[in-house]
Structures are given as structure tokens and as C-alpha cells.
C-alpha atoms as a PDB file:
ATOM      1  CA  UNK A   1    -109.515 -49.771 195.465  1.00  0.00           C
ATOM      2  CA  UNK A   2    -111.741 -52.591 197.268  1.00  0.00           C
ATOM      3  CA  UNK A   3    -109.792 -53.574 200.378  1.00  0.00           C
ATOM      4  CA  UNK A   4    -106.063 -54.169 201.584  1.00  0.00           C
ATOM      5  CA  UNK A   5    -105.190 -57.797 202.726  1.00  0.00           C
ATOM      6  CA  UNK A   6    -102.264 -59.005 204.295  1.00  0.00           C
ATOM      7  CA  UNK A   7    -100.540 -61.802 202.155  1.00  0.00           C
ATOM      8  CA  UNK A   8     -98.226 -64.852 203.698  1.00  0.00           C
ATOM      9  CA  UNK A   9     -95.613 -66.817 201.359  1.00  0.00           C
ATOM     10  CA  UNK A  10     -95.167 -70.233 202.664  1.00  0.00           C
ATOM     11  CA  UNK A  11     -92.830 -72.461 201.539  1.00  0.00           C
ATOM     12  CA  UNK A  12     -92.077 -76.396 202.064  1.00  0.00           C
ATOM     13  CA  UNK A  13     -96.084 -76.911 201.774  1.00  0.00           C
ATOM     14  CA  UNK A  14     -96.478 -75.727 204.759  1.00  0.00           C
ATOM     15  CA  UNK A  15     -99.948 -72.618 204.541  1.00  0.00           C
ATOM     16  CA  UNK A  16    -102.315 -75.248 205.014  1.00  0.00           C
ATOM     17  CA  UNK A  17    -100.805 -76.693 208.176  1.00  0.00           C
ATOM     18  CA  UNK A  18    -100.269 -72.401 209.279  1.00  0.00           C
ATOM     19  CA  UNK A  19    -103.660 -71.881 208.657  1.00  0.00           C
ATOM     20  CA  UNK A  20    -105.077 -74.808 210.589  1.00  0.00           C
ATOM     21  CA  UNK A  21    -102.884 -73.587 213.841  1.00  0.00           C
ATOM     22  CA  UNK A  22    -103.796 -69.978 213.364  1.00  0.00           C
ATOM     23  CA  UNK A  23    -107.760 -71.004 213.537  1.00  0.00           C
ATOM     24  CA  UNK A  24    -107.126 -73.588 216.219  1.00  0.00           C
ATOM     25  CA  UNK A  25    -105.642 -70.933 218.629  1.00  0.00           C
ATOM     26  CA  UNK A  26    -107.638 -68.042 217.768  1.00  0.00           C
ATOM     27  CA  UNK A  27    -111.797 -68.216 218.042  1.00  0.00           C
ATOM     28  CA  UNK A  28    -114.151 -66.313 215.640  1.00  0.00           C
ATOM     29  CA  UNK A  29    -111.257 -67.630 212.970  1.00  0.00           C
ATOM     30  CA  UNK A  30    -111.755 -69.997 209.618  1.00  0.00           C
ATOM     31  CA  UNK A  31    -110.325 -70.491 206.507  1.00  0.00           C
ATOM     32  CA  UNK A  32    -112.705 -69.564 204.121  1.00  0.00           C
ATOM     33  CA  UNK A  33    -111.307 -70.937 200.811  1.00  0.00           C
ATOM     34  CA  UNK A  34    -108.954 -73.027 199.536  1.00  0.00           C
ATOM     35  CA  UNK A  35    -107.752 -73.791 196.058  1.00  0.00           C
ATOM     36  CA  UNK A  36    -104.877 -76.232 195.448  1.00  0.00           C
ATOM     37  CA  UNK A  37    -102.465 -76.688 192.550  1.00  0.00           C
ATOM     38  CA  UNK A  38    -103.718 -80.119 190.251  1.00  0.00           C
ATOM     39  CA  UNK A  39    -101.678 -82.338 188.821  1.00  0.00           C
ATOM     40  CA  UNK A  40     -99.360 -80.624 185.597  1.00  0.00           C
ATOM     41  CA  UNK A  41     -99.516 -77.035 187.123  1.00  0.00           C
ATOM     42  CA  UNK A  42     -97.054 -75.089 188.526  1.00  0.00           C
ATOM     43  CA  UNK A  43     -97.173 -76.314 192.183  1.00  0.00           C
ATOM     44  CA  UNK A  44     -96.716 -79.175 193.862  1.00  0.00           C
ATOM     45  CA  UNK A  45     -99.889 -81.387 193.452  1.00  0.00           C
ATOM     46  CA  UNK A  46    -102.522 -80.265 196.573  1.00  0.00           C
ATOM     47  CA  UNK A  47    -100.392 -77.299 197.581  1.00  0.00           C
ATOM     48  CA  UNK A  48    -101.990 -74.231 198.356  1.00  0.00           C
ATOM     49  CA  UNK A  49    -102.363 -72.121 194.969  1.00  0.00           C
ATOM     50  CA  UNK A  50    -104.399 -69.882 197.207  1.00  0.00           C
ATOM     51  CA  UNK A  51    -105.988 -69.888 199.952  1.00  0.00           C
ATOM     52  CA  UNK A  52    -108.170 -67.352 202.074  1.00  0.00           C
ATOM     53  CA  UNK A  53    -109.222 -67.200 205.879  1.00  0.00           C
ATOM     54  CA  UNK A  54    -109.718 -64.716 208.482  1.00  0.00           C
ATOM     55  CA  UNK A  55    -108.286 -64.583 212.401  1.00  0.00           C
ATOM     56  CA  UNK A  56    -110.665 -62.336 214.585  1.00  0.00           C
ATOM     57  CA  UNK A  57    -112.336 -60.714 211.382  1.00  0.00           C
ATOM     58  CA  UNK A  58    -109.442 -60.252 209.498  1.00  0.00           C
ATOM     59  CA  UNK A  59    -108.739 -61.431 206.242  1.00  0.00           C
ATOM     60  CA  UNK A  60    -105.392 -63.200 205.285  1.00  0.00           C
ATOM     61  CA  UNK A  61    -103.992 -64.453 202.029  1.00  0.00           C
ATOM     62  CA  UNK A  62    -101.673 -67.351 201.939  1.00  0.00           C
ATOM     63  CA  UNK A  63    -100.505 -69.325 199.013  1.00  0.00           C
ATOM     64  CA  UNK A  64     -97.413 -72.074 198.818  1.00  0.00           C
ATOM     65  CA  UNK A  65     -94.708 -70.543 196.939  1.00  0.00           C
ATOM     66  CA  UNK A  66     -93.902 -73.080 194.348  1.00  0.00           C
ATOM     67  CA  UNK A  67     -90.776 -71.784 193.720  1.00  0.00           C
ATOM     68  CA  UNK A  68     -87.473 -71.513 196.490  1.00  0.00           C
ATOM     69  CA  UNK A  69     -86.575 -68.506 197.909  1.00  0.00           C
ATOM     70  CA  UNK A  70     -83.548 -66.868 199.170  1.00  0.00           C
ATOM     71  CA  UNK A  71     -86.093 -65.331 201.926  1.00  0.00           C
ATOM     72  CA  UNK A  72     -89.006 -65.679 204.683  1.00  0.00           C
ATOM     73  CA  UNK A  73     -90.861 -64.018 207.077  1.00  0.00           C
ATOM     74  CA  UNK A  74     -89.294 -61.331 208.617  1.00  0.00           C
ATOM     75  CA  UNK A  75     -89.986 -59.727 211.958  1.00  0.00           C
ATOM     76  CA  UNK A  76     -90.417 -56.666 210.620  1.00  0.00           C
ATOM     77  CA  UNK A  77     -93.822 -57.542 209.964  1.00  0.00           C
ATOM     78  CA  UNK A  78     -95.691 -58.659 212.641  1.00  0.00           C
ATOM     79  CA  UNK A  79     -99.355 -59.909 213.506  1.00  0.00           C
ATOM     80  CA  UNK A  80    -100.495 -57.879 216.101  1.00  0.00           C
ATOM     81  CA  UNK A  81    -103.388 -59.264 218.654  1.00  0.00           C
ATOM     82  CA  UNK A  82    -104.446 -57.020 221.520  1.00  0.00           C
ATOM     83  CA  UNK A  83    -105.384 -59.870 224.424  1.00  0.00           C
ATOM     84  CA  UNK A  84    -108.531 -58.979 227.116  1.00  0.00           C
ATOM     85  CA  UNK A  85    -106.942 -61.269 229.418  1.00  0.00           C
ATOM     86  CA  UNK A  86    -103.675 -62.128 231.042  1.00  0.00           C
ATOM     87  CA  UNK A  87    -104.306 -66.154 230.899  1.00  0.00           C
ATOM     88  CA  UNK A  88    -105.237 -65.570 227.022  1.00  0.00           C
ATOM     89  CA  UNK A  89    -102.585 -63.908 226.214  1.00  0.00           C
ATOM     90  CA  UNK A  90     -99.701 -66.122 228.126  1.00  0.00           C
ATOM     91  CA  UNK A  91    -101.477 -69.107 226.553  1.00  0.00           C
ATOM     92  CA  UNK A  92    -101.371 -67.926 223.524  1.00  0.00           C
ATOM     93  CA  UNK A  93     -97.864 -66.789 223.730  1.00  0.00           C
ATOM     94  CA  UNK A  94     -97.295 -70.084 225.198  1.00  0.00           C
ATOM     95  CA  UNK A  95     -98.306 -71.839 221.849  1.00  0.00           C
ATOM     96  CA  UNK A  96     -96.851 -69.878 219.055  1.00  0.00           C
ATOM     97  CA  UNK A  97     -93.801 -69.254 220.516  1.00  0.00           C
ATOM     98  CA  UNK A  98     -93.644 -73.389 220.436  1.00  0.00           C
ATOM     99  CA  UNK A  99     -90.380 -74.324 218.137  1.00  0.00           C
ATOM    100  CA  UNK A 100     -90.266 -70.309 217.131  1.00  0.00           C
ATOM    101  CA  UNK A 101     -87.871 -67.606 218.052  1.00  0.00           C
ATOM    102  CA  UNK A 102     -88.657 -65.636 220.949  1.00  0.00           C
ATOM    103  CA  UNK A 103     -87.669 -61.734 220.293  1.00  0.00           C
ATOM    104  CA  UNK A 104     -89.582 -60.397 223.532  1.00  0.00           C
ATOM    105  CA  UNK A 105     -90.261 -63.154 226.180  1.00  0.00           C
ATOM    106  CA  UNK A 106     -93.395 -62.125 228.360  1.00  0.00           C
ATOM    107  CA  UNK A 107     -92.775 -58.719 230.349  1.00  0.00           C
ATOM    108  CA  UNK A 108     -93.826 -55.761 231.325  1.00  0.00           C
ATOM    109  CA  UNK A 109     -91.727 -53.023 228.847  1.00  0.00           C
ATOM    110  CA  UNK A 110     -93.058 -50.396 230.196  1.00  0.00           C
ATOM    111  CA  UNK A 111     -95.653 -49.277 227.468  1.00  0.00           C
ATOM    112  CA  UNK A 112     -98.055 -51.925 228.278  1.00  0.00           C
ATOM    113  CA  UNK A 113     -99.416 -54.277 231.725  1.00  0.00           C
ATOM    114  CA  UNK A 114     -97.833 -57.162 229.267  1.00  0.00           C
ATOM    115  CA  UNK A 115     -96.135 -57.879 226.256  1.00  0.00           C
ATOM    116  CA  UNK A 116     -94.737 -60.524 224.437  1.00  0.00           C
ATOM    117  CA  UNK A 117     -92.897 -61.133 221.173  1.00  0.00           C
ATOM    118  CA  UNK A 118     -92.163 -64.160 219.164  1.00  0.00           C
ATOM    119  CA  UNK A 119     -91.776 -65.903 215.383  1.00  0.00           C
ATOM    120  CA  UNK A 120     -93.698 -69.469 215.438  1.00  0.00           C
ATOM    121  CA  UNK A 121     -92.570 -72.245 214.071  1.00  0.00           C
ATOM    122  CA  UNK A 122     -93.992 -71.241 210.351  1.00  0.00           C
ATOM    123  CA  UNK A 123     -91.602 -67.632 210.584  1.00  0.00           C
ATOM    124  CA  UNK A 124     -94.221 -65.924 211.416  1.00  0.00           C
ATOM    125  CA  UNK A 125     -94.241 -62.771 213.215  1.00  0.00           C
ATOM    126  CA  UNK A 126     -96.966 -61.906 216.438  1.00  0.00           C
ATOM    127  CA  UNK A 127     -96.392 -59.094 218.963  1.00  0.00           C
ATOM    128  CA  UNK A 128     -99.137 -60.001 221.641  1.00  0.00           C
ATOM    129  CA  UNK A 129    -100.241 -57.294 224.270  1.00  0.00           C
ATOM    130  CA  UNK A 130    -102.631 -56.871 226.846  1.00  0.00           C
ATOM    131  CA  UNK A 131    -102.974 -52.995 227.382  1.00  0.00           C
END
């Protein structure tokens, strides 16, 4: 066995627009390849076949699922990102929790200075904490 990556099903064409956000919010983060369906394949012309990138040093798959399914993202999976700061975390909370589902606003639960839980707007899962 080489390695174990997380994988993320999009649908609606939407991994390459997931993957830009993720990089844009997190630093040390890229997308580090790409390769799309052509034209007379399976997927939609310039949809993600599969795609690559990493968020803090981890590696992520993502494709476009070219076919519809009865399911998504569920929060029983979650990205987990352990903050240094207060103002990084809350600001990141602040912009993945845009058009998502908030599951745990911003508190303190007890089991950590600060916590926060939310889907963003792709169905994606993060559980943010600052210890």
C-alpha cells in the first residue's frame, strides 16, 4: 500500500470551482493536477475527470461525477483544520460557512477554547478548532 487519500464526488461541475475556494482560503494549498473529460467521453466536456491538490500538505482527490446521484456529502465526514489563531479561525469559519449549513455555530463546547462546525456551499464538511 502507497498512501491513503481522501476522495470528493462533486456533482453539477462544480470540483474545479471547490478546489479554487479551498486554495484561496487556505495558504501552503494548490491544486496540483488537473485532467478534464474531452469531447465524446464520458463526462461533460472540461469537467473534472480527475483532479489532484493538497490543503496544508494534504492530498485530496476530486473528480466530477458524470453520472446523478441519489447522494452527497455527508457530515459524517468532515475536514478537520486545527486553527493557531482565533481571527483565523472565525475568518475562516466566516467564509465556508457562506451559503452552507451551519451544524455548530462558533462556541466554546467545552472540549476546546473554540469550535465551529459547518457544510459550505459545495456539501462539504469542516469542523474548525482552535485548541
Amino acid at each position: 500500500m502507497k498512501k491513503v487519500t481522501p476522495f470528493l464526488m462533486f456533482q453539477d461541475g462544480k470540483a474545479e470551482e471547490a478546489m479554487n475556494h479551498y486554495i484561496s482560503l487556505l495558504e501552503d494549498s494548490e491544486i496540483k493536477s488537473i485532467t478534464r473529460y474531452g469531447a465524446n467521453e464520458a463526462g461533460d466536456e472540461g469537467t473534472v475527470m480527475l483532479a489532484t491538490f493538497s490543503l496544508k500538505g494534504q492530498e485530496f482527490m476530486c473528480i466530477d461525477s458524470n453520472v446523478t446521484h441519489q447522494f452527497s456529502f455527508t457530515p459524517s465526514f468532515s475536514i478537520y483544520v486545527t486553527c493557531e489563531t482565533e481571527k483565523e479561525l472565525d475568518d475562516l469559519y466566516k467564509k465556508l460557512n457562506e451559503d452552507g449549513i451551519e451544524r455548530m455555530p462558533l462556541g466554546n463546547y467545552g472540549f476546546s477554547k473554540k469550535f465551529g462546525w459547518t457544510d459550505d456551499k459545495f456539501g462539504v464538511s469542516w469542523q474548525l478548532n482552535l485548541p
